[in-house]
C-alpha atoms as a PDB file:
ATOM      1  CA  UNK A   1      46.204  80.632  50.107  1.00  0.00           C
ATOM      2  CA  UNK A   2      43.520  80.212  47.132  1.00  0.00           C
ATOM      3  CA  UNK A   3      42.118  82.867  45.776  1.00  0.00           C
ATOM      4  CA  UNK A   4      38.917  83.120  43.880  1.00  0.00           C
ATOM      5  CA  UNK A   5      37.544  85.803  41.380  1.00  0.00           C
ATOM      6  CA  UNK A   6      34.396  86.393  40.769  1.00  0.00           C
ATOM      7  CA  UNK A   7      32.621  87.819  37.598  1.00  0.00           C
ATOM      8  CA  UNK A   8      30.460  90.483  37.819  1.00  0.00           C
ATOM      9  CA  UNK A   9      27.571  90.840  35.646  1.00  0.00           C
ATOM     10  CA  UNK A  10      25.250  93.373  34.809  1.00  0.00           C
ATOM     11  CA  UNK A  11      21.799  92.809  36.504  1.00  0.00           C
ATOM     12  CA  UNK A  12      19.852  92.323  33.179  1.00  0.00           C
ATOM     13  CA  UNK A  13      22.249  88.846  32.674  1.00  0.00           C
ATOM     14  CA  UNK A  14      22.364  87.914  36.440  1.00  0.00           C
ATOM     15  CA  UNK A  15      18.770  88.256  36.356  1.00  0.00           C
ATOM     16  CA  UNK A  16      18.821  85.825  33.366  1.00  0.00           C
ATOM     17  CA  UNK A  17      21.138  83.646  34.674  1.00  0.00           C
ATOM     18  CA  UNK A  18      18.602  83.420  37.945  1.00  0.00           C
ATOM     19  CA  UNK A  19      16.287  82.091  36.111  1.00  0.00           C
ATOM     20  CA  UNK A  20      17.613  79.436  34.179  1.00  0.00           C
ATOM     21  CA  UNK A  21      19.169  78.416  37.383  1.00  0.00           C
ATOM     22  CA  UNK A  22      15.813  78.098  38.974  1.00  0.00           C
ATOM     23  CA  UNK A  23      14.356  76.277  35.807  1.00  0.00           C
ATOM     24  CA  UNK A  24      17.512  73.573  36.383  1.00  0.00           C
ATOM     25  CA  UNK A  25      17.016  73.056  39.876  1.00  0.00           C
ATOM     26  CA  UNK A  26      13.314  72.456  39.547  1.00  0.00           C
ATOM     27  CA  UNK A  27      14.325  69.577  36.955  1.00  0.00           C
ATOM     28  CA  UNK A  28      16.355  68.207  38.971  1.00  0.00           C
ATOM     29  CA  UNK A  29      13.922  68.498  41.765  1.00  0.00           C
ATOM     30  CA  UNK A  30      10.935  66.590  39.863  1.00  0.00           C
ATOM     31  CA  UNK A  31      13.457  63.804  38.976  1.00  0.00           C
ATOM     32  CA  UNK A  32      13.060  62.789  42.435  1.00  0.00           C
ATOM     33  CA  UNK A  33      15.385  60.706  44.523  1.00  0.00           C
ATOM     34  CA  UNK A  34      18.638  59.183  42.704  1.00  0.00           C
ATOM     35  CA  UNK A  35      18.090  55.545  42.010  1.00  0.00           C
ATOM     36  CA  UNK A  36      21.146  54.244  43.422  1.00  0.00           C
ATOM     37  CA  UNK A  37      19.948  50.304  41.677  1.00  0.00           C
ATOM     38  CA  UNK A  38      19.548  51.782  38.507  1.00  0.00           C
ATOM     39  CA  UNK A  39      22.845  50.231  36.445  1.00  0.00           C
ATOM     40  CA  UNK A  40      21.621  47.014  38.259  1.00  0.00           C
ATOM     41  CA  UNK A  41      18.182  47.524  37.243  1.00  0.00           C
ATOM     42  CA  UNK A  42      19.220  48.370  34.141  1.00  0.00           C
ATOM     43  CA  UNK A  43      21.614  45.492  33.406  1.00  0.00           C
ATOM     44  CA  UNK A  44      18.605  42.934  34.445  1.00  0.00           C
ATOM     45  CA  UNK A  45      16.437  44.917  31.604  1.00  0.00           C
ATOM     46  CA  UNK A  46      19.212  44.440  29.074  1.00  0.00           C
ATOM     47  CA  UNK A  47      19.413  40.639  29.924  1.00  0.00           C
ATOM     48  CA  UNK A  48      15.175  39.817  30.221  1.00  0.00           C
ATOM     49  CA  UNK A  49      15.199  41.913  26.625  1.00  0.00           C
ATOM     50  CA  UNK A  50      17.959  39.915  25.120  1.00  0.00           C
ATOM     51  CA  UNK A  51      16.321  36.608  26.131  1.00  0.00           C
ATOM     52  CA  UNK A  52      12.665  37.567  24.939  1.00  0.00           C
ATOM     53  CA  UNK A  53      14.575  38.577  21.583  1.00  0.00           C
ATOM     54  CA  UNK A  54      16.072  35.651  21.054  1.00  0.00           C
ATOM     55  CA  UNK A  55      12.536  33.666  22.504  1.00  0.00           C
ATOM     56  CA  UNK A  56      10.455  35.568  19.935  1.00  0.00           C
ATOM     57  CA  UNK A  57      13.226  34.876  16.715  1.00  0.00           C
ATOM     58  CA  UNK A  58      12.363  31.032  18.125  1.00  0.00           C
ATOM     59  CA  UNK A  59       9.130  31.435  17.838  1.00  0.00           C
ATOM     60  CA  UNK A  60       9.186  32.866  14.055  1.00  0.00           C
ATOM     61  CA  UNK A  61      11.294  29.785  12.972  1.00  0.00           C
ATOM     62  CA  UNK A  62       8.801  27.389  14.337  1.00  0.00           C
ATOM     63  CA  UNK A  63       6.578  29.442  12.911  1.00  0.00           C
ATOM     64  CA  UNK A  64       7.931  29.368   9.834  1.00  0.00           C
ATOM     65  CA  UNK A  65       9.151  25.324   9.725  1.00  0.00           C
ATOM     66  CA  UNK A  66       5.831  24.622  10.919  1.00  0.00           C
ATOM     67  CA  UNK A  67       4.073  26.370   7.989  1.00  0.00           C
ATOM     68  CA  UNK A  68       6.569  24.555   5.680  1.00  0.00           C
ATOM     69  CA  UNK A  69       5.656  20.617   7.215  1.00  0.00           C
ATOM     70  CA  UNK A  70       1.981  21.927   6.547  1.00  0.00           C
ATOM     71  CA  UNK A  71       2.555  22.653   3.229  1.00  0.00           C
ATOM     72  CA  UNK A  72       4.713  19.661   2.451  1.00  0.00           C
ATOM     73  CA  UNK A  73       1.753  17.223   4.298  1.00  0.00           C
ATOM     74  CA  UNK A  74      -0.714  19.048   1.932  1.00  0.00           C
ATOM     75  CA  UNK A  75       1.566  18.384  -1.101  1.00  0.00           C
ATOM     76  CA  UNK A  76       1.795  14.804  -0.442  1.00  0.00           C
ATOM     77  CA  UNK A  77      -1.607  14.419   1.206  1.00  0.00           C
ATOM     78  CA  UNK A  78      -2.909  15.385  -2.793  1.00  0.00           C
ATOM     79  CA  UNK A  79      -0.403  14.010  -4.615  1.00  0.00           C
ATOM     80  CA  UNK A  80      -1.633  10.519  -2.631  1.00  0.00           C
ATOM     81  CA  UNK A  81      -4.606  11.385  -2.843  1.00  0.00           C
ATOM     82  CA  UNK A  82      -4.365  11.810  -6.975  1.00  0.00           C
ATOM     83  CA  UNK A  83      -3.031   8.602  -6.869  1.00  0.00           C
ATOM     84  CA  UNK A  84      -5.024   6.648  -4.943  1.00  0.00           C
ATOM     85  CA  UNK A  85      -8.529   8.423  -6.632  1.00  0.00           C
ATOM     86  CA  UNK A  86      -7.121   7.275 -10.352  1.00  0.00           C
ATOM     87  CA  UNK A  87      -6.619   4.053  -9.176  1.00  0.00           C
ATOM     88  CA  UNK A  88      -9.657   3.003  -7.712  1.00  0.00           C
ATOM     89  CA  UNK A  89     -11.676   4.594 -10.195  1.00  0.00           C
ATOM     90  CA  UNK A  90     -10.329   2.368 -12.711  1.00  0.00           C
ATOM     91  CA  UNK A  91     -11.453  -0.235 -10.420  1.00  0.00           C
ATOM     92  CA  UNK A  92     -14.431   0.672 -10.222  1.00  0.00           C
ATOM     93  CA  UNK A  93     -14.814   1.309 -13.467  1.00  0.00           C
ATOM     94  CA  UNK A  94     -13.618  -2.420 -13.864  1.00  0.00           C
ATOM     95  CA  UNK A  95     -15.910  -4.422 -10.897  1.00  0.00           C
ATOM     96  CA  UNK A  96     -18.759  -2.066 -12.268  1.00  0.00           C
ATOM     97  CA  UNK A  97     -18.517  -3.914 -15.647  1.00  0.00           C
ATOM     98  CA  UNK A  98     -18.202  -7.073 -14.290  1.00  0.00           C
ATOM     99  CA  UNK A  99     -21.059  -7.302 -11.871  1.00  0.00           C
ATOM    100  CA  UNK A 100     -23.858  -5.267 -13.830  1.00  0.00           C
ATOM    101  CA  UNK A 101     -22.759  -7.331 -16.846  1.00  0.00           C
ATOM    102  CA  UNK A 102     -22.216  -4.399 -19.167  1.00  0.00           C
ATOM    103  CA  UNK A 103     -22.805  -0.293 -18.562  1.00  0.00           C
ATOM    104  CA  UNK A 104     -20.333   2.255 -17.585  1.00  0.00           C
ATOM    105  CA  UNK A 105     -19.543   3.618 -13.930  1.00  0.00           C
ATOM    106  CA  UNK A 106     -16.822   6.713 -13.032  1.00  0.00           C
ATOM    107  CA  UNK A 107     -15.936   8.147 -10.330  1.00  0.00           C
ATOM    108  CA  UNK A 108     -15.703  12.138 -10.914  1.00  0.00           C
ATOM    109  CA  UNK A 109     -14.368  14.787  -8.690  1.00  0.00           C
ATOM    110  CA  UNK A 110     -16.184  17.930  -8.035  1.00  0.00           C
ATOM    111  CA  UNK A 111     -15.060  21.231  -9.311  1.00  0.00           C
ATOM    112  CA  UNK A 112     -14.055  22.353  -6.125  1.00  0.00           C
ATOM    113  CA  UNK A 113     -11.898  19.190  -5.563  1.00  0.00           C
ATOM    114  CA  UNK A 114     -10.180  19.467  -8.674  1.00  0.00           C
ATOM    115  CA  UNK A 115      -8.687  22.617  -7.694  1.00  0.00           C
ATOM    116  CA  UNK A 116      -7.616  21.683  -4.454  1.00  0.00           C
ATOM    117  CA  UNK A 117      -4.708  20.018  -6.425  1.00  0.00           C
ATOM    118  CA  UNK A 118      -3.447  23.288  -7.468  1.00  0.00           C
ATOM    119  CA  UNK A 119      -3.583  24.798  -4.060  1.00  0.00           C
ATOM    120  CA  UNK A 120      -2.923  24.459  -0.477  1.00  0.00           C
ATOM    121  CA  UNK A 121      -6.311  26.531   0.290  1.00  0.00           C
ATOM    122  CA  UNK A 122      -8.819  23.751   1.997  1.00  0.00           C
ATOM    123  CA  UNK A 123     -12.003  22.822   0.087  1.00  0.00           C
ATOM    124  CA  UNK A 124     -14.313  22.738   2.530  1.00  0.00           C
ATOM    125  CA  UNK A 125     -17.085  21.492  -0.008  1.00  0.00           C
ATOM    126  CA  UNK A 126     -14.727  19.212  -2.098  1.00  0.00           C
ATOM    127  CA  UNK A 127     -15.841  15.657  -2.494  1.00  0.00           C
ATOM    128  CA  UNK A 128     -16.522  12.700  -5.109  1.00  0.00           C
ATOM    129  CA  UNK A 129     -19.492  12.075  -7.466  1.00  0.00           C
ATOM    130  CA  UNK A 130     -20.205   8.706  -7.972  1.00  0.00           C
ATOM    131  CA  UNK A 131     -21.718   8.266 -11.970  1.00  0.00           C
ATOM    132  CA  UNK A 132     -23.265   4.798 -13.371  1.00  0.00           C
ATOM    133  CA  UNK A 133     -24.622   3.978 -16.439  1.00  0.00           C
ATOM    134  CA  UNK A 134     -26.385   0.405 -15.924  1.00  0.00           C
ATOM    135  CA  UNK A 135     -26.586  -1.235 -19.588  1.00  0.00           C
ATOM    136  CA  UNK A 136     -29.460  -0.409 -21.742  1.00  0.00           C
ATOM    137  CA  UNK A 137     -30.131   3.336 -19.268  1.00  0.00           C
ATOM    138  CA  UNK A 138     -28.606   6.593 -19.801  1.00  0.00           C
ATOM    139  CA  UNK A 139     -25.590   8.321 -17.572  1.00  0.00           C
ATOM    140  CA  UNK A 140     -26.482   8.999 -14.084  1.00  0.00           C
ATOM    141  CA  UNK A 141     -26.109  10.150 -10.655  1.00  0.00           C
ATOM    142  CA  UNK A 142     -26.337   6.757  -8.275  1.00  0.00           C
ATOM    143  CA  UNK A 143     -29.091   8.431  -6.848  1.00  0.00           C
ATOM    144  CA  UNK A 144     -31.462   8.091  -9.340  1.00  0.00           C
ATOM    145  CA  UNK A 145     -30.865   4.304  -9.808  1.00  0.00           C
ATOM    146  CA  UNK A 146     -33.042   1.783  -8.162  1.00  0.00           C
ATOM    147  CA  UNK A 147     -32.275  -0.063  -4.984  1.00  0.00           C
ATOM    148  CA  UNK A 148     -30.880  -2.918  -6.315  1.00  0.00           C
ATOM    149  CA  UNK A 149     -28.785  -0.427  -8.711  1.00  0.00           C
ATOM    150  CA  UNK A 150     -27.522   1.541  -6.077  1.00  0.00           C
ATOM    151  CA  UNK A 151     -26.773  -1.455  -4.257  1.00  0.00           C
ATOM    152  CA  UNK A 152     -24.608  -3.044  -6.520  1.00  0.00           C
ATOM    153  CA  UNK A 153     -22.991   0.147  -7.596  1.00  0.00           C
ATOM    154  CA  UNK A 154     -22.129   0.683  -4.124  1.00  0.00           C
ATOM    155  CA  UNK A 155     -20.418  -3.286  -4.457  1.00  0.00           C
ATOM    156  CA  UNK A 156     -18.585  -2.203  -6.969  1.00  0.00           C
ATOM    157  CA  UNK A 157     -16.979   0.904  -5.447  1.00  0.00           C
ATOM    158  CA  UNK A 158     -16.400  -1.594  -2.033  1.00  0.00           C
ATOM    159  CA  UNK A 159     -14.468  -3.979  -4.171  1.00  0.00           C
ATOM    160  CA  UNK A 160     -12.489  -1.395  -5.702  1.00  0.00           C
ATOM    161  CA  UNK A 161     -11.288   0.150  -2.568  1.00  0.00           C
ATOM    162  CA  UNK A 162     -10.792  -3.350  -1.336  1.00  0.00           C
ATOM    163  CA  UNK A 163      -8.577  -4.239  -4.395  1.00  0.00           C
ATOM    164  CA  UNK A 164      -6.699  -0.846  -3.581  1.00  0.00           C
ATOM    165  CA  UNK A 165      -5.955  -1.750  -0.282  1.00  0.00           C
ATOM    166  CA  UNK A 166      -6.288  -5.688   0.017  1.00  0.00           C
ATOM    167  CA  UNK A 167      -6.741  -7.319   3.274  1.00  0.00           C
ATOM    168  CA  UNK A 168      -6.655 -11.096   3.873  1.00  0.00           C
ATOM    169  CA  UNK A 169     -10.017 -11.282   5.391  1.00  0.00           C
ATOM    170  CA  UNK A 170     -13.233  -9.804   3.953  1.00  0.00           C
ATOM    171  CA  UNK A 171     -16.612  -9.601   5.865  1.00  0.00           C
ATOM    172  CA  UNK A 172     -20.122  -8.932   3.673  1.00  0.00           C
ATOM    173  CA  UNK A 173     -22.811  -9.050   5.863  1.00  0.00           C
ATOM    174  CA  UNK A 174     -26.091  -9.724   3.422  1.00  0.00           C
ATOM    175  CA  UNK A 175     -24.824  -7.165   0.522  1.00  0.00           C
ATOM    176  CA  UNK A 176     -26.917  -9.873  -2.029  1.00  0.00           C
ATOM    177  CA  UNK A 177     -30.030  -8.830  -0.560  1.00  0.00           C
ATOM    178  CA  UNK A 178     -31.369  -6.555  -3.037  1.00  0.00           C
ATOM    179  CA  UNK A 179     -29.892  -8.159  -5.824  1.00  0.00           C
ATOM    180  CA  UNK A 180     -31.967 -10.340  -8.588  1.00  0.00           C
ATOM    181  CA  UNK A 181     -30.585 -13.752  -9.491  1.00  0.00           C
ATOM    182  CA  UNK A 182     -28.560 -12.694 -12.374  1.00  0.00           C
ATOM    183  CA  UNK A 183     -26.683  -9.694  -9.950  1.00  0.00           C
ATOM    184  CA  UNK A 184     -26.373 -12.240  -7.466  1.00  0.00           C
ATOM    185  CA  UNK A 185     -24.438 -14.861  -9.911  1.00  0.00           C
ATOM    186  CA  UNK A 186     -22.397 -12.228 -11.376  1.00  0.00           C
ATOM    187  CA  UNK A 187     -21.402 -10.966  -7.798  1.00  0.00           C
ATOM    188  CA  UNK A 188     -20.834 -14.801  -6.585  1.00  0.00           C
ATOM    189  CA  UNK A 189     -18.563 -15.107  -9.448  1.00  0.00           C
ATOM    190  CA  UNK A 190     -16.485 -11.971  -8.343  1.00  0.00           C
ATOM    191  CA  UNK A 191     -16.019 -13.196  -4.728  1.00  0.00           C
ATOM    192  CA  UNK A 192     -15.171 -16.720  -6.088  1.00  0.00           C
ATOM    193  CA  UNK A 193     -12.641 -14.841  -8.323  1.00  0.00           C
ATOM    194  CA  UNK A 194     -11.117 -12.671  -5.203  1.00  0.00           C
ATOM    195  CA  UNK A 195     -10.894 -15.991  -2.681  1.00  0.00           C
ATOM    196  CA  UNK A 196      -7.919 -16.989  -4.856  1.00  0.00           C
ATOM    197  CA  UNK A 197      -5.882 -14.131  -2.428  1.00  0.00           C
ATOM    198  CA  UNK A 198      -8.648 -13.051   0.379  1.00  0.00           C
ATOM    199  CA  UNK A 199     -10.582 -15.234   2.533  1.00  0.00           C
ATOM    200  CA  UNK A 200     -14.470 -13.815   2.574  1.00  0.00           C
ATOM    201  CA  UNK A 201     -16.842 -14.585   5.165  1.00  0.00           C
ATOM    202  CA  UNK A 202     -20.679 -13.716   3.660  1.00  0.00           C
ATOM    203  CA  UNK A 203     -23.758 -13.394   5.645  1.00  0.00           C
ATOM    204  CA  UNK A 204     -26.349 -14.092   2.954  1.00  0.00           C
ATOM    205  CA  UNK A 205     -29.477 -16.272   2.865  1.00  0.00           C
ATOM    206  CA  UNK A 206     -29.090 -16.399  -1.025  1.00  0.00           C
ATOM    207  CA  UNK A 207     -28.998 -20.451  -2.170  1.00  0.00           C
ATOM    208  CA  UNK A 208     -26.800 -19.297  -5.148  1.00  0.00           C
ATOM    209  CA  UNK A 209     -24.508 -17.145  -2.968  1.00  0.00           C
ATOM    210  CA  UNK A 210     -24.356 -20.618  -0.610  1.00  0.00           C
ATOM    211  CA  UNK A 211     -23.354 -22.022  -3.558  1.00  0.00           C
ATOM    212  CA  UNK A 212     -19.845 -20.178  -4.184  1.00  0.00           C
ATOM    213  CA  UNK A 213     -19.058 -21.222  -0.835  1.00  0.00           C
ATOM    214  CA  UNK A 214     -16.602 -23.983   0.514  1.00  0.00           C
ATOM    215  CA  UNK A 215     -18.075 -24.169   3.941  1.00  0.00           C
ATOM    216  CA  UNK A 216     -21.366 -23.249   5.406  1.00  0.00           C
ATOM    217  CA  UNK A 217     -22.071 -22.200   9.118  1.00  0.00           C
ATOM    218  CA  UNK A 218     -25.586 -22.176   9.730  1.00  0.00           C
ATOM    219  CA  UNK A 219     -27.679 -20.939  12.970  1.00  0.00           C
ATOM    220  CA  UNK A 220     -30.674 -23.261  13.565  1.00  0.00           C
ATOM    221  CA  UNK A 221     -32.993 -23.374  16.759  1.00  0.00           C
ATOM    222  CA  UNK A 222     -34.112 -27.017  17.433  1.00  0.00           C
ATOM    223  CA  UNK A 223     -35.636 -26.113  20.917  1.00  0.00           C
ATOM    224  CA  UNK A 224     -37.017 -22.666  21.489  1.00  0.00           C
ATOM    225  CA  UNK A 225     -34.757 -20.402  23.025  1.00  0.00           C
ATOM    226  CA  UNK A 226     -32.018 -22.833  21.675  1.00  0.00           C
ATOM    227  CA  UNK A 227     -28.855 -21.753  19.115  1.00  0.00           C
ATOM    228  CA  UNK A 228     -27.117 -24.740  17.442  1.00  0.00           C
ATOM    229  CA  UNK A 229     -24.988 -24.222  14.848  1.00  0.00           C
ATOM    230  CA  UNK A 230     -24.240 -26.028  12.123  1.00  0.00           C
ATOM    231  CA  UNK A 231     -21.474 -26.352   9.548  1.00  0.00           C
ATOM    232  CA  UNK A 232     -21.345 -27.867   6.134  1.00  0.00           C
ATOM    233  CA  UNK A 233     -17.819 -28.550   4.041  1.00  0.00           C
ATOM    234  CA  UNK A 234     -18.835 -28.517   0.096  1.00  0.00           C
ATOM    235  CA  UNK A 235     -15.990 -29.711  -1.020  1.00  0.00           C
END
């Protein structure tokens, strides 16, 4: 037989004891139902926030390996660039000579540009001048030159890009145009100079440009309406 004992209190503390019984029970009560999927629930949780963890930790070292490729592409891109700018400028500065026959041309770079080869920051508003001094006129931007200036200034800087980056075939389609005899002889001289390593086709209706050439291909129209070419061998 079990016996049981209960404690008697005084009805201040029962009353006391009422109450926080009742303030229990309605806890419990607005917890609602027990959620009998709740460890399993729970364990799913654990495993959807361990994977997202480890997702988002991806995604800061791609983050962060990206930034780095940008910044080495940006360190090369201007140390390339560096290179590449000295070394056609002192082509230029070189072809300029020869075909005006004297004077001084430069490229510069802008303030803006010159920076950018301290920093990674992007200069929107970077970019080259382009200075010539034709003999016997005063230092200048190439757009104040005449059209025959510009012109052959404009040569010059083609010429030095193309000795920068040489190619076995070069195409000048009527670049002698604007250019008075003595510009044209110095610049047939130049070409004649560069054939040694580079085969140039010129489109030109300048006799003394004809005349640097080995072979001429002509366009002629004997009957209206009528292309016939013909071809000369000079030497």
């Amino acid at each position: 037989m079990c016996l049981k004992y209960f404690e008697v209190l005084p009805p201040p503390e029962l009353e006391a004891r009422e109450n926080e019984y009742r303030e229990l029970r309605e806890k419990i009560d607005s917890m609602g139902a027990v959620n009998m999927m709740a460890v399993e629930e729970y364990q799913e949780a654990e495993e959807r926030f361990q994977f997202l963890t480890t997702q988002r930790q991806d995604l800061f070292d791609s983050i962060r390996d990206t930034t780095q490729a940008i910044e080495e592409i940006d360190s090369v891109c201007r140390r390339q660039f560096k290179e590449a700018f000295e070394a056609i400028n002192a082509g230029f500065k070189q072809s300029f000579v020869s075909l005006f026959g004297g004077g001084h041309g430069e490229l510069r770079l802008l303030e803006n540009a010159e920076g950018a080869e301290h920093t990674a920051r992007r200069q929107d508003d970077a970019g080259v001048e382009v200075v010539a001094q034709p003999p016997g006129k005063k230092l200048q931007n190439v757009l104040l030159l005449s059209g025959g200036e510009k012109a052959l200034t404009a040569l010059a800087l083609l010429i030095a890009l193309f000795r920068y980056k040489p190619s076995p075939f070069c195409i000048l389609d009527e670049v002698d145009a604007p250019l008075d005899d003595a510009n044209v002889d110095r610049f047939a001289q130049m070409v004649r100079d560069m054939s040694v390593t580079t085969q140039f086709i010129v489109i030109t209706h300048s006799k003394r440009t004809m005349e640097t050439a080995s072979h001429l291909y002509g366009v002629t129209m004997e009957e209206p309406g009528v292309s016939k070419i013909v071809s000369v061998k000079l030497n």
